[in-house]
Structures are given as structure tokens and as C-alpha cells.
PDB file of N, CA and C in Angstrom:
ATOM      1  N   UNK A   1       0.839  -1.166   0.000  1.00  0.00           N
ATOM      2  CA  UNK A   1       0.000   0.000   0.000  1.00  0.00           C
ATOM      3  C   UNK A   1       0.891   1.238   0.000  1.00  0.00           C
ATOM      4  N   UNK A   2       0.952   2.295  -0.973  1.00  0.00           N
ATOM      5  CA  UNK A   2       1.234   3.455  -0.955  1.00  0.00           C
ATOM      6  C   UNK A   2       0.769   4.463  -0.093  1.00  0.00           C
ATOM      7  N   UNK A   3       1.877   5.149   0.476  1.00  0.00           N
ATOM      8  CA  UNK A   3       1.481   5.988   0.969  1.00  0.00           C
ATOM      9  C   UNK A   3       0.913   7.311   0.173  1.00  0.00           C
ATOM     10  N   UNK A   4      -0.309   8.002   0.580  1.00  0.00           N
ATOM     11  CA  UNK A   4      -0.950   8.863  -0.334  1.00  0.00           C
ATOM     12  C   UNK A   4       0.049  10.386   0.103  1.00  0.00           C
ATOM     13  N   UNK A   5       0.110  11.307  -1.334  1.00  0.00           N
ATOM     14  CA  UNK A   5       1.142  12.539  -1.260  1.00  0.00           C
ATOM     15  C   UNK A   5       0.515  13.512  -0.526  1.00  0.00           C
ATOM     16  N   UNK A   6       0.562  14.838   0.241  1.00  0.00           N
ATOM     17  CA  UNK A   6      -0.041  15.642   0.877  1.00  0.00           C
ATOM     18  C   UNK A   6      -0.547  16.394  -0.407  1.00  0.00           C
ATOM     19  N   UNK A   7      -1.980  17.162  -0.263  1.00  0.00           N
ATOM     20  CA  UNK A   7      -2.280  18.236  -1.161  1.00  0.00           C
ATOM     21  C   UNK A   7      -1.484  19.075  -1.929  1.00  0.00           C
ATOM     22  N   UNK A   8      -1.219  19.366  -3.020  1.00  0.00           N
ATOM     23  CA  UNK A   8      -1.090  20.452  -3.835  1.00  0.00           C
ATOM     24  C   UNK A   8      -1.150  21.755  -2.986  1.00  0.00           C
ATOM     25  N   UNK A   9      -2.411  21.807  -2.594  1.00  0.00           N
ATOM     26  CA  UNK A   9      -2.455  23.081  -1.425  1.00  0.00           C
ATOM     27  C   UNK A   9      -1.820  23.613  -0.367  1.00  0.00           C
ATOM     28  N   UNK A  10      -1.441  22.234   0.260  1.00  0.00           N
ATOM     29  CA  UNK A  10      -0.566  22.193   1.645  1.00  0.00           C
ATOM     30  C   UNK A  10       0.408  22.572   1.264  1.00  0.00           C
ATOM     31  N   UNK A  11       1.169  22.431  -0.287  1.00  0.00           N
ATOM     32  CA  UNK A  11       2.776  22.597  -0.192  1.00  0.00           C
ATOM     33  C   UNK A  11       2.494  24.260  -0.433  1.00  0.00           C
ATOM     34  N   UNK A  12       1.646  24.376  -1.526  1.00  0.00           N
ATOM     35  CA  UNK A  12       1.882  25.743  -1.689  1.00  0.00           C
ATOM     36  C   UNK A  12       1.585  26.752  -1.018  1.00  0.00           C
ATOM     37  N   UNK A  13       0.872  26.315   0.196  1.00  0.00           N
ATOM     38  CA  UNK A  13       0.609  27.018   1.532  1.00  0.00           C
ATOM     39  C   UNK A  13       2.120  27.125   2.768  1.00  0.00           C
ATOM     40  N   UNK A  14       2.314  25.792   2.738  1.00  0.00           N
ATOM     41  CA  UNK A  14       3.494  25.836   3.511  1.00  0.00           C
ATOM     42  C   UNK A  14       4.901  26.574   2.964  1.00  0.00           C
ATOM     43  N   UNK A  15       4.883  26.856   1.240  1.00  0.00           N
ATOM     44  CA  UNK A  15       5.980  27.371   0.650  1.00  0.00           C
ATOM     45  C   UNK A  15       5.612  29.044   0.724  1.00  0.00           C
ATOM     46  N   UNK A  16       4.676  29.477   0.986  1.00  0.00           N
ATOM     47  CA  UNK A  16       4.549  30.427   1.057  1.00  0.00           C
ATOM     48  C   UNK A  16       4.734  30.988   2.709  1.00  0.00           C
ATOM     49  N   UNK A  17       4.095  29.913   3.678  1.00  0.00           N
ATOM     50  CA  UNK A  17       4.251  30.784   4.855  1.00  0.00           C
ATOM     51  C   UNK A  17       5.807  30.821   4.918  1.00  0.00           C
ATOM     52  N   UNK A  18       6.456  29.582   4.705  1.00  0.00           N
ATOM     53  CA  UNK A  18       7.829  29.785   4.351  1.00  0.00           C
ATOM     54  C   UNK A  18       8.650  31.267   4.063  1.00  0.00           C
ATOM     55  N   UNK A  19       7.994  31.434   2.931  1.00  0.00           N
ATOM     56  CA  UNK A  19       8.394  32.740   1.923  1.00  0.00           C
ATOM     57  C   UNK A  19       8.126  34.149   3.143  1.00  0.00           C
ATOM     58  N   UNK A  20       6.959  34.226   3.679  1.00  0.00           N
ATOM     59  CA  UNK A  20       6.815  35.357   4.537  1.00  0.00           C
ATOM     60  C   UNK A  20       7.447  35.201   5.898  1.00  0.00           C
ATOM     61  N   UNK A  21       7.930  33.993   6.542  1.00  0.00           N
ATOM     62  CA  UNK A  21       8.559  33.826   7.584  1.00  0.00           C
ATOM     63  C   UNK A  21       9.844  34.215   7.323  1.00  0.00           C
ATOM     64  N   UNK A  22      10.812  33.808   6.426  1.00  0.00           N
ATOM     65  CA  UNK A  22      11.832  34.545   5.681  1.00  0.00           C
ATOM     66  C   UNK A  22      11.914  35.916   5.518  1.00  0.00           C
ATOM     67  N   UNK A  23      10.999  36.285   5.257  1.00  0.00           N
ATOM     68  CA  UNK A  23      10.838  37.945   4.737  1.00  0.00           C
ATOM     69  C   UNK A  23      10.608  38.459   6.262  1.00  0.00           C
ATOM     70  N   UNK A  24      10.030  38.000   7.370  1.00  0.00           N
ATOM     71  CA  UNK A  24       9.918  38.604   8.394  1.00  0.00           C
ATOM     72  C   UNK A  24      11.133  38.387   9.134  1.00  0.00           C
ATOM     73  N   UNK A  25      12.022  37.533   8.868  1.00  0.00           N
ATOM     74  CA  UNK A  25      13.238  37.277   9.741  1.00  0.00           C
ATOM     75  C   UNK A  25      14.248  38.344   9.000  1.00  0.00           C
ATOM     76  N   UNK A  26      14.015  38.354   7.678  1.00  0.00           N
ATOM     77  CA  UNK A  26      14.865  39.777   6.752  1.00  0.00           C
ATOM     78  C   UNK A  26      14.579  40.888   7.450  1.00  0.00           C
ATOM     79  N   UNK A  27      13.586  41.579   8.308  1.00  0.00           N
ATOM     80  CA  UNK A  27      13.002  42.294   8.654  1.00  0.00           C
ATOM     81  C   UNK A  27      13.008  43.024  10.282  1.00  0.00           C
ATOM     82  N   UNK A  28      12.790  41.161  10.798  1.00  0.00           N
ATOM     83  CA  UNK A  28      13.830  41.843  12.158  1.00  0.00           C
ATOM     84  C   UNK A  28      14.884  41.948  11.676  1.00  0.00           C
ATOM     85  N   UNK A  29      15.624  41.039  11.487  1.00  0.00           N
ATOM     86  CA  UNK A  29      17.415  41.035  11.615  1.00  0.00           C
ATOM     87  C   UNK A  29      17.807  42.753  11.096  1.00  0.00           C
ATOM     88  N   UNK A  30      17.187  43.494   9.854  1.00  0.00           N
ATOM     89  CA  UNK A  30      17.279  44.669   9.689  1.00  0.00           C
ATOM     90  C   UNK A  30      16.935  45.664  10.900  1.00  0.00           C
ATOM     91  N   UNK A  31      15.793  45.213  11.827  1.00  0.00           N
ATOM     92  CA  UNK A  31      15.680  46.009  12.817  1.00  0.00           C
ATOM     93  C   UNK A  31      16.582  46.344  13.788  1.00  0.00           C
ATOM     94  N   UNK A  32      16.811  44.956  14.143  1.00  0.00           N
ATOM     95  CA  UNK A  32      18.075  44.428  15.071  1.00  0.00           C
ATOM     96  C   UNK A  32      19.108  45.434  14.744  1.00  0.00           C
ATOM     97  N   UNK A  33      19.993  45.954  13.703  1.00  0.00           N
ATOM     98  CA  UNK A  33      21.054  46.223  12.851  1.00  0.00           C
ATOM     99  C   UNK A  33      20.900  47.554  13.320  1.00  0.00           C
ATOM    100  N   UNK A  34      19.434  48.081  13.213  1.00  0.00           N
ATOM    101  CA  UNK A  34      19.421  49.455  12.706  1.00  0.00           C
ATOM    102  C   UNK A  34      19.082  49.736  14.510  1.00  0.00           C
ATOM    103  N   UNK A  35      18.767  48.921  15.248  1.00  0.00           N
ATOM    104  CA  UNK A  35      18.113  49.673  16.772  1.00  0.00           C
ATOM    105  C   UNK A  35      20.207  49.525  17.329  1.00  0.00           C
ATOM    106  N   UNK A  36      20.915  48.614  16.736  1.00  0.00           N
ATOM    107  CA  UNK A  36      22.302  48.869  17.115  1.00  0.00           C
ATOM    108  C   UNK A  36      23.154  49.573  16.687  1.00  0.00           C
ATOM    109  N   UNK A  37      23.023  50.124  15.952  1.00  0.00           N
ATOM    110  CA  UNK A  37      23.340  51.582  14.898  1.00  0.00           C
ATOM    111  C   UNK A  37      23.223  52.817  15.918  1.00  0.00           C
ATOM    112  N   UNK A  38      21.662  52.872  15.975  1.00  0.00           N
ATOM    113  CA  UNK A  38      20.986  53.662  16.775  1.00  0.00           C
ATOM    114  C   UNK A  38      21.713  54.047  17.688  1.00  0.00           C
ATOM    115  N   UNK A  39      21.692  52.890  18.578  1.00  0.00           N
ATOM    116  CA  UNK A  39      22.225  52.866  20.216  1.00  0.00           C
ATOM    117  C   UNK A  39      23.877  53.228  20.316  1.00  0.00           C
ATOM    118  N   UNK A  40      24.422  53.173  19.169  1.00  0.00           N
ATOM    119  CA  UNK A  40      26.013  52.948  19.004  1.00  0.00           C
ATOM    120  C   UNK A  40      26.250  54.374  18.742  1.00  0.00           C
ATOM    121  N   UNK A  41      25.528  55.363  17.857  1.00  0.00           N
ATOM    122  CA  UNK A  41      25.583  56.987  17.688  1.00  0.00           C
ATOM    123  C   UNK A  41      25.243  57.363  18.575  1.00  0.00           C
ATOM    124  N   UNK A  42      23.977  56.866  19.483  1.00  0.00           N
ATOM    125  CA  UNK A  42      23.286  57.942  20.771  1.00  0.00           C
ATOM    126  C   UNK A  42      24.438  57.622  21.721  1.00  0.00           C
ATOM    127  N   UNK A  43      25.616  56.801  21.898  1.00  0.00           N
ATOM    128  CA  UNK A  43      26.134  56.043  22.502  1.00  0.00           C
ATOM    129  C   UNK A  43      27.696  57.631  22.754  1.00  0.00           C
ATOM    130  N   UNK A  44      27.672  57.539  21.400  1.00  0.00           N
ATOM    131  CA  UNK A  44      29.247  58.484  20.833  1.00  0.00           C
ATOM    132  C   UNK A  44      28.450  59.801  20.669  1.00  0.00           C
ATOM    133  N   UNK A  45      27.579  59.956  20.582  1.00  0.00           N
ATOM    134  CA  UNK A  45      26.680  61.544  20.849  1.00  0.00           C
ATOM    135  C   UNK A  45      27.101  62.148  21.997  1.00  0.00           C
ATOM    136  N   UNK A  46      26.109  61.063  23.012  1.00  0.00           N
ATOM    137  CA  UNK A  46      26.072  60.975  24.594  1.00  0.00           C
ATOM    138  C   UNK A  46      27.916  61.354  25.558  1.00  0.00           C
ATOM    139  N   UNK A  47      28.819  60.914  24.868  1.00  0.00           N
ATOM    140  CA  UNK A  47      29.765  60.615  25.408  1.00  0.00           C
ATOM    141  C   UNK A  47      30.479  62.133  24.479  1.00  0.00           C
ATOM    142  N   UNK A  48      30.428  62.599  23.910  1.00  0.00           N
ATOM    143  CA  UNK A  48      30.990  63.859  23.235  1.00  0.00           C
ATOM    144  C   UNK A  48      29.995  64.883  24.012  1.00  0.00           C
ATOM    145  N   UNK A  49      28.807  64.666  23.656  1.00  0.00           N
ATOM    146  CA  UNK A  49      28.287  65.689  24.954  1.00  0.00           C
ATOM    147  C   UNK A  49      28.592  66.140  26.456  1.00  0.00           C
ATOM    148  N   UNK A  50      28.704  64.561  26.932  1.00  0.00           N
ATOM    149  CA  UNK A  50      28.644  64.876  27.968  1.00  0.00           C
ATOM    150  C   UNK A  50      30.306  65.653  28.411  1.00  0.00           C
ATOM    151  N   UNK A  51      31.614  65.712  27.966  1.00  0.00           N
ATOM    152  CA  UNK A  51      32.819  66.371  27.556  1.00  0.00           C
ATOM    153  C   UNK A  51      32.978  67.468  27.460  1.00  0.00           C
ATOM    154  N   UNK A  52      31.651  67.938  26.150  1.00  0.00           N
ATOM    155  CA  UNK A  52      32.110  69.503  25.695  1.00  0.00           C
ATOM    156  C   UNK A  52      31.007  70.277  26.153  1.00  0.00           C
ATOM    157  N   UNK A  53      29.328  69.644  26.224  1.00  0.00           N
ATOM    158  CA  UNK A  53      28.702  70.610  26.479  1.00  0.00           C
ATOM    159  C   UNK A  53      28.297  70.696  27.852  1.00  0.00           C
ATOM    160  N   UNK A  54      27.456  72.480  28.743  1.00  0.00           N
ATOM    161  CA  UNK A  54      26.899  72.560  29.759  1.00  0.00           C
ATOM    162  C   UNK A  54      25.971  71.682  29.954  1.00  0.00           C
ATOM    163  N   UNK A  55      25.225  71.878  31.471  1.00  0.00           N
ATOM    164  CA  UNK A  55      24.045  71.107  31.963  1.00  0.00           C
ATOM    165  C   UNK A  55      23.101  71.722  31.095  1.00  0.00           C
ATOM    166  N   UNK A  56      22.784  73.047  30.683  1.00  0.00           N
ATOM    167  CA  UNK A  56      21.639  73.791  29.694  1.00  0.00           C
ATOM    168  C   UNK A  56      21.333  73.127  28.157  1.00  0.00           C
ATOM    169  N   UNK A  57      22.695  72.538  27.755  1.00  0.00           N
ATOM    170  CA  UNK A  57      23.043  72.353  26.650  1.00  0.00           C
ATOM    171  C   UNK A  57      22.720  70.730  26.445  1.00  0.00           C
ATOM    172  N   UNK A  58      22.612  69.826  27.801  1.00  0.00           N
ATOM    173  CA  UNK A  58      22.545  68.544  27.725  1.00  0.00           C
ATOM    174  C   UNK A  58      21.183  68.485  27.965  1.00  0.00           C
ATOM    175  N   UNK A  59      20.663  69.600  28.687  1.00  0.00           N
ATOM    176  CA  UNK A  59      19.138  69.517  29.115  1.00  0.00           C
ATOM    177  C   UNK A  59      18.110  69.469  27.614  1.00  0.00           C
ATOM    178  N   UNK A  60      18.653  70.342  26.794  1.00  0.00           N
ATOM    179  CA  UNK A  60      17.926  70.718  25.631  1.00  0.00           C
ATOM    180  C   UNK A  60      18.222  69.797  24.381  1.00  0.00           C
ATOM    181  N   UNK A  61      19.303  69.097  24.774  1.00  0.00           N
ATOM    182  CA  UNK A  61      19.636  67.642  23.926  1.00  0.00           C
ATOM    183  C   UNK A  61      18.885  66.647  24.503  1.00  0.00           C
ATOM    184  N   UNK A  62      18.557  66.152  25.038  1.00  0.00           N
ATOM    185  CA  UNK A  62      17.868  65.185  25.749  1.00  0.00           C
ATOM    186  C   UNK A  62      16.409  65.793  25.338  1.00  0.00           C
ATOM    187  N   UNK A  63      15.959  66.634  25.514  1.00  0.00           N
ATOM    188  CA  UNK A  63      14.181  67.052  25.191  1.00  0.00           C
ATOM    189  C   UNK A  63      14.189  67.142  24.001  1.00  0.00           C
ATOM    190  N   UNK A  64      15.232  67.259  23.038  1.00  0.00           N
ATOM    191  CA  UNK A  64      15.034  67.226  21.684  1.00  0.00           C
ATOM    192  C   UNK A  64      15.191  65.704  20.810  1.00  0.00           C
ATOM    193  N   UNK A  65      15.762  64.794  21.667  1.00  0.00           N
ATOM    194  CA  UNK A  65      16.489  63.583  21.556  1.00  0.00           C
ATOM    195  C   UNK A  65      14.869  63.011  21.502  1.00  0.00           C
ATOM    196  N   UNK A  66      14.271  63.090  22.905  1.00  0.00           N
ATOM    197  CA  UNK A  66      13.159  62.286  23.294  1.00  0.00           C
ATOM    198  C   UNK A  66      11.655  63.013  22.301  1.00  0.00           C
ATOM    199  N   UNK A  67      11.901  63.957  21.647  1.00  0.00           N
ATOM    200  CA  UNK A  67      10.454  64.226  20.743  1.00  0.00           C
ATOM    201  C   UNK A  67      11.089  63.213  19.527  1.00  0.00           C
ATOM    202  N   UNK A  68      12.432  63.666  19.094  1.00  0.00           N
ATOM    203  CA  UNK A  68      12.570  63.228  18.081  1.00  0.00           C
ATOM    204  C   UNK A  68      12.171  61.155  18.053  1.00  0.00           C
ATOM    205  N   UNK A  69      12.755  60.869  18.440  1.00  0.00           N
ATOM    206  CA  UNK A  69      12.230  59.497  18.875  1.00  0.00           C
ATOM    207  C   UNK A  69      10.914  59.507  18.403  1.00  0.00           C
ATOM    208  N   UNK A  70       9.932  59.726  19.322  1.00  0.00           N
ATOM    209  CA  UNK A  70       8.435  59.682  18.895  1.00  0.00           C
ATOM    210  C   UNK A  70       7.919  60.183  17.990  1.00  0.00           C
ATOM    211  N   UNK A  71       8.863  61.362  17.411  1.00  0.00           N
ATOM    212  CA  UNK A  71       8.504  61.357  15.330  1.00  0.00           C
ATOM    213  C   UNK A  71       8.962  60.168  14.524  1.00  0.00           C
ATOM    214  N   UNK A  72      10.249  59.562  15.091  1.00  0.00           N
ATOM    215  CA  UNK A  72      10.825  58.212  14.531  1.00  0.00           C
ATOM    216  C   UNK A  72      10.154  57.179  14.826  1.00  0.00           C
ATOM    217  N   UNK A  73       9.010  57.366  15.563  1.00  0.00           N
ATOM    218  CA  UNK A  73       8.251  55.942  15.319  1.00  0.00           C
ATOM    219  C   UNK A  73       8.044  54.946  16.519  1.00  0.00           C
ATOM    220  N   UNK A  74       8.414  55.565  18.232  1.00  0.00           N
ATOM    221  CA  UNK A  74       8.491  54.889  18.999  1.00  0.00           C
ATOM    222  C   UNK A  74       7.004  54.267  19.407  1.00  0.00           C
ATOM    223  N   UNK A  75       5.968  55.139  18.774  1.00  0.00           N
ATOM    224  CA  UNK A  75       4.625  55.598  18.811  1.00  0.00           C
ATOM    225  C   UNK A  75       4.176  54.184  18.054  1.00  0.00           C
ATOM    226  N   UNK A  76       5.101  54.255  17.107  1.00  0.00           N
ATOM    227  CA  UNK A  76       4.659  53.193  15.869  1.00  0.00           C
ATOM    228  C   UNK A  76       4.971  51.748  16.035  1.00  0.00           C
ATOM    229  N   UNK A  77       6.053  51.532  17.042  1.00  0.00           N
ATOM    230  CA  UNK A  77       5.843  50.282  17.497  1.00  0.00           C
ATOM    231  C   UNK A  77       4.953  49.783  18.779  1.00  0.00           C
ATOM    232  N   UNK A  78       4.711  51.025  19.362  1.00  0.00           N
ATOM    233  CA  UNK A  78       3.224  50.496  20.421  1.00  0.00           C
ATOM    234  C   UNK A  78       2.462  50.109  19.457  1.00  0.00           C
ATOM    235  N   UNK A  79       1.903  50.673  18.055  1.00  0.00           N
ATOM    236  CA  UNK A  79       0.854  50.399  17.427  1.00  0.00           C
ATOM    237  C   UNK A  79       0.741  49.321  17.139  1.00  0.00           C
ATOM    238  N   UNK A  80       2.425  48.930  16.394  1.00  0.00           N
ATOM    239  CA  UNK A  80       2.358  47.311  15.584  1.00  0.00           C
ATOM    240  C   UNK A  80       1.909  46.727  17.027  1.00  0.00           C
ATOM    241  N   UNK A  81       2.166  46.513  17.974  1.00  0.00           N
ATOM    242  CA  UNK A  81       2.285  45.591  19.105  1.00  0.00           C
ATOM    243  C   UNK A  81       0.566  45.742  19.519  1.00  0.00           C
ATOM    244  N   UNK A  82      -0.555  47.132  19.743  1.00  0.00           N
ATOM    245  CA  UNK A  82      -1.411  46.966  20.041  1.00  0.00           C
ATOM    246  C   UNK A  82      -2.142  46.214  18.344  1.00  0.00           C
ATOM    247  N   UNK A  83      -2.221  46.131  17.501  1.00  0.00           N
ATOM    248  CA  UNK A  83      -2.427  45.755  16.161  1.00  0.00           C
ATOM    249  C   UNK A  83      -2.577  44.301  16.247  1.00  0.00           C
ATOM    250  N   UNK A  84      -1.217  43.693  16.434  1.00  0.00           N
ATOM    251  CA  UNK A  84      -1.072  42.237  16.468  1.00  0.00           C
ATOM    252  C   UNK A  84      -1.827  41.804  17.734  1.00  0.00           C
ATOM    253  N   UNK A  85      -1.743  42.158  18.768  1.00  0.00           N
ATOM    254  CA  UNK A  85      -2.660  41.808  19.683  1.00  0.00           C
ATOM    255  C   UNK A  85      -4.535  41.530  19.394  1.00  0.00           C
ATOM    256  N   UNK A  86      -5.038  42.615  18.804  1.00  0.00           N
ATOM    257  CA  UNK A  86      -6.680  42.608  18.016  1.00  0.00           C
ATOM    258  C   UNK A  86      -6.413  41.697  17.029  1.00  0.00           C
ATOM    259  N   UNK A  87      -4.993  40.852  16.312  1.00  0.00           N
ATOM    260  CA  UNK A  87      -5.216  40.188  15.874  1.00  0.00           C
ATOM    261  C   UNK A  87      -5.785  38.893  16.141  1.00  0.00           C
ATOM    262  N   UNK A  88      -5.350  38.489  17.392  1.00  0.00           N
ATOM    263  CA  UNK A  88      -4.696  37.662  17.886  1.00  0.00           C
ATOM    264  C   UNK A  88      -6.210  37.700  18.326  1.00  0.00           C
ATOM    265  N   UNK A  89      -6.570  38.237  19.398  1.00  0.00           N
ATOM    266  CA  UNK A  89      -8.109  38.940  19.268  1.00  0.00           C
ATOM    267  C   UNK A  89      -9.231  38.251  18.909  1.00  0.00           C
ATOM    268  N   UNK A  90      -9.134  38.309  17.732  1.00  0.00           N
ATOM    269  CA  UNK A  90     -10.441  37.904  16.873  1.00  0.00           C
ATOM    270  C   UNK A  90     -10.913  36.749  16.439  1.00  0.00           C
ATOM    271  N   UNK A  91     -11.710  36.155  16.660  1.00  0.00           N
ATOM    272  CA  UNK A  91     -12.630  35.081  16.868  1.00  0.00           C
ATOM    273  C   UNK A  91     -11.656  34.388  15.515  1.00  0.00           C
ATOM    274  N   UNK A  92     -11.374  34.914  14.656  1.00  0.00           N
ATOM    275  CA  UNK A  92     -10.980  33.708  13.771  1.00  0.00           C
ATOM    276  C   UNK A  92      -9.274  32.972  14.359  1.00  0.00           C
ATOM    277  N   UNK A  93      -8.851  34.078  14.804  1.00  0.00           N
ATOM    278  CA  UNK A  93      -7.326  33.464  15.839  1.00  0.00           C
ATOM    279  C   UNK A  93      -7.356  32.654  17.137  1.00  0.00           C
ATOM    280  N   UNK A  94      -8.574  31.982  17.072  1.00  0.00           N
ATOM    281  CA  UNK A  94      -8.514  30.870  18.523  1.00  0.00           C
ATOM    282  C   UNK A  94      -8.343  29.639  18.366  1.00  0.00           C
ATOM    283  N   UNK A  95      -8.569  29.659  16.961  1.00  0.00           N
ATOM    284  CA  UNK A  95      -7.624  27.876  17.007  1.00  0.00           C
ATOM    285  C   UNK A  95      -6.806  28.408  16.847  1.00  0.00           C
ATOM    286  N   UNK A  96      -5.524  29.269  16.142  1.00  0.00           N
ATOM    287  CA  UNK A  96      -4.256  29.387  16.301  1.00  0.00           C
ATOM    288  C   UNK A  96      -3.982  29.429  17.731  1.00  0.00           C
ATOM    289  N   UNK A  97      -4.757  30.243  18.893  1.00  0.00           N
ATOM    290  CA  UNK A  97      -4.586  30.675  20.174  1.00  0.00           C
ATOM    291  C   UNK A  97      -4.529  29.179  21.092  1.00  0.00           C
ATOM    292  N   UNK A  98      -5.366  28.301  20.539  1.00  0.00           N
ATOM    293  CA  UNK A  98      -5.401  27.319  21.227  1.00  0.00           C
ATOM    294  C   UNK A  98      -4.357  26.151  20.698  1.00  0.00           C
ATOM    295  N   UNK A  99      -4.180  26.117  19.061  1.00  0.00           N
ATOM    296  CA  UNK A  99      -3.082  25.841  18.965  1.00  0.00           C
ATOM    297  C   UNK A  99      -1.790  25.497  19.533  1.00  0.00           C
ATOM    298  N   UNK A 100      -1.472  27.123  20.040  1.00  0.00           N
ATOM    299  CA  UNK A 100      -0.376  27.463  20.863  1.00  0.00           C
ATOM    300  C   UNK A 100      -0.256  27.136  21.875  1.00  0.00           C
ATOM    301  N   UNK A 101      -1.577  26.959  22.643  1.00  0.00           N
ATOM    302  CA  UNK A 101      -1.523  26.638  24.066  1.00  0.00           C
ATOM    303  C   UNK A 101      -1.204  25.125  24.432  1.00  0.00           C
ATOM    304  N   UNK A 102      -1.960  24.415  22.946  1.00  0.00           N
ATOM    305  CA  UNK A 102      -1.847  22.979  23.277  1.00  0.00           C
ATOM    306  C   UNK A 102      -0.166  22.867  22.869  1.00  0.00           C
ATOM    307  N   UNK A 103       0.723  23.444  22.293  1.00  0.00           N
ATOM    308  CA  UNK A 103       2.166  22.655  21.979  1.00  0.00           C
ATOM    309  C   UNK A 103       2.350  23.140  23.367  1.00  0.00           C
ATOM    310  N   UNK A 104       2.005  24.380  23.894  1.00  0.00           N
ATOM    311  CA  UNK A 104       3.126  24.909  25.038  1.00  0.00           C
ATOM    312  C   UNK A 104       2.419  23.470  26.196  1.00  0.00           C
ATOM    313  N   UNK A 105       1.363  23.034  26.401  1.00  0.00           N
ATOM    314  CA  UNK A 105       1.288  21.830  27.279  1.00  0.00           C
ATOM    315  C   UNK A 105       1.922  20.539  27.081  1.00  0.00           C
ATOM    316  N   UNK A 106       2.022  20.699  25.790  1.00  0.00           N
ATOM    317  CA  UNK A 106       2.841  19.424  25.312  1.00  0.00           C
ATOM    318  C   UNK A 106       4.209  19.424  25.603  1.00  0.00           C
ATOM    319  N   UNK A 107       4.899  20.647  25.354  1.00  0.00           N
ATOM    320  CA  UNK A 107       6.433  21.067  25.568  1.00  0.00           C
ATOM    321  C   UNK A 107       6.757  21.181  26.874  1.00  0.00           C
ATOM    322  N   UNK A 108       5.796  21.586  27.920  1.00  0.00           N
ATOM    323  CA  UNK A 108       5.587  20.975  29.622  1.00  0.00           C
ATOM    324  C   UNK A 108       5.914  19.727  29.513  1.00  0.00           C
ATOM    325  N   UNK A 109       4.823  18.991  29.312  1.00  0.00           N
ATOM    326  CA  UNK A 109       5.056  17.112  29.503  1.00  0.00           C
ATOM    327  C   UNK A 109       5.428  16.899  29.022  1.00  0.00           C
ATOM    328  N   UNK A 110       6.162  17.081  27.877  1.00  0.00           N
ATOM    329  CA  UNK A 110       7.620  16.397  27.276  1.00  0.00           C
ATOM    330  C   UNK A 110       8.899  16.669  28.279  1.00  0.00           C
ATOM    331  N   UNK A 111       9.158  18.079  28.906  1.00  0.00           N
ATOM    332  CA  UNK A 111      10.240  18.701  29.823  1.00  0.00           C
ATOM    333  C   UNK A 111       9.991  17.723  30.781  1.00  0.00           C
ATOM    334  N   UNK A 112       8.877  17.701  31.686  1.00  0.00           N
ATOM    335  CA  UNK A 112       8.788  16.868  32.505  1.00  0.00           C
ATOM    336  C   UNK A 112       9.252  15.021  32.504  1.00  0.00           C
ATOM    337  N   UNK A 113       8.579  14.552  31.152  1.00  0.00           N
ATOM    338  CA  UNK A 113       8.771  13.231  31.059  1.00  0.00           C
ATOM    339  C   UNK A 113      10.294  12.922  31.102  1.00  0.00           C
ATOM    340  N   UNK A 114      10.834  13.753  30.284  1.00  0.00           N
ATOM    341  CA  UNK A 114      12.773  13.324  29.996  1.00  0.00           C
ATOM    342  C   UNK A 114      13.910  14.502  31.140  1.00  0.00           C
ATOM    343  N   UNK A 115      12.867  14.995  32.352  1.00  0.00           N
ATOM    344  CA  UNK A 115      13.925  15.251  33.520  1.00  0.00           C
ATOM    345  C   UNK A 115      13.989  14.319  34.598  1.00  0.00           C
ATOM    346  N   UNK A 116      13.042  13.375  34.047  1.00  0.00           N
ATOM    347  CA  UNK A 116      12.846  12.772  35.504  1.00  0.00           C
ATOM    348  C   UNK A 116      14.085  11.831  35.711  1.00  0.00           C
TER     349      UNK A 116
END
């Protein structure tokens, strides 16, 4: 008896979440890059400031530091984060939700079975 092949559908479903899981790992890893960039100039900013300029001068760097930020988008990752959450949310994400819950019980009693 042969074993029967999975759907046509399944592959081209699975080659695609593939394709966007890829593209989202392109995506952090760019984030990653660019929030260490970030941190590495505010880093050599911070450290030349604090050298050459007054307390007036660090006061008004810092209040200009912290708007600028929230024009850059600090605003915009609360959003993605409240966003994905209403995803997550919605009546059609509870078998994924439950999904999740059932590996994370499984990944319990598996930890458990092979510490003992």
C-alpha cells in the first residue's frame, strides 16, 4: 500500500508561509542592525556631549532627543504591538490561540517526562 502525497495546497501554503517567515526574519534582523546603529551613535553623541557641552546644553539635547524618537516611530511600534494583539483577538485566531496553548502543554510534559 502506498502511501498517499499531501495536497497540492498544503505545499503551496506551507511554501509560502515559508516565503513570509523569511521575509519577516529579513526584517527583524534589519531592525536588530538598525536599533544597534541607533544605540552605538546615541552612545558616541552621549559621550561627546557629555565632555564639551553645559548642563543647559545637555538639558535641551535630551528634550530634543526624546520628541525626536516619537517622530521616529516609537509611537509606531506600540501600534504594531497593540495591532497584532486585536489580531490575535479575533474570533478567527482561537484555534491558532489554542493551537499554541496545546504545543506549550505538550512542551511541559515532554520537559517533565525526559527530567525525571
Amino acid at each position: 500500500m502506498s502511501k498517499a502525497s499531501p495536497p497540492k495546497d498544503w505545499d503551496k501554503l506551507w511554501l509560502e508561509y515559508n516565503k513570509s517567515l523569511k521575509a519577516w526574519m529579513n526584517a527583524f534582523e534589519s531592525l536588530q542592525n538598525a536599533t544597534k546603529d541607533v544605540q552605538t551613535k546615541y552612545n558616541d553623541v552621549m559621550a561627546k556631549a557629555l565632555k564639551e557641552s553645559s548642563d543647559k546644553t545637555m538639558n535641551q539635547f535630551t528634550e530634543n532627543w526624546q520628541k525626536s524618537m516619537n517622530k521616529a516611530g516609537v509611537d509606531t511600534f506600540k501600534q504594531f504591538g497593540d495591532n497584532w494583539q486585536k489580531v490575535f483577538n479575533q474570533s478567527g485566531m482561537d484555534q491558532v490561540k489554542t493551537y499554541g496553548d496545546m504545543m506549550n502543554k505538550f512542551a511541559e510534559t515532554w520537559q517533565k517526562m525526559w527530567s525525571k
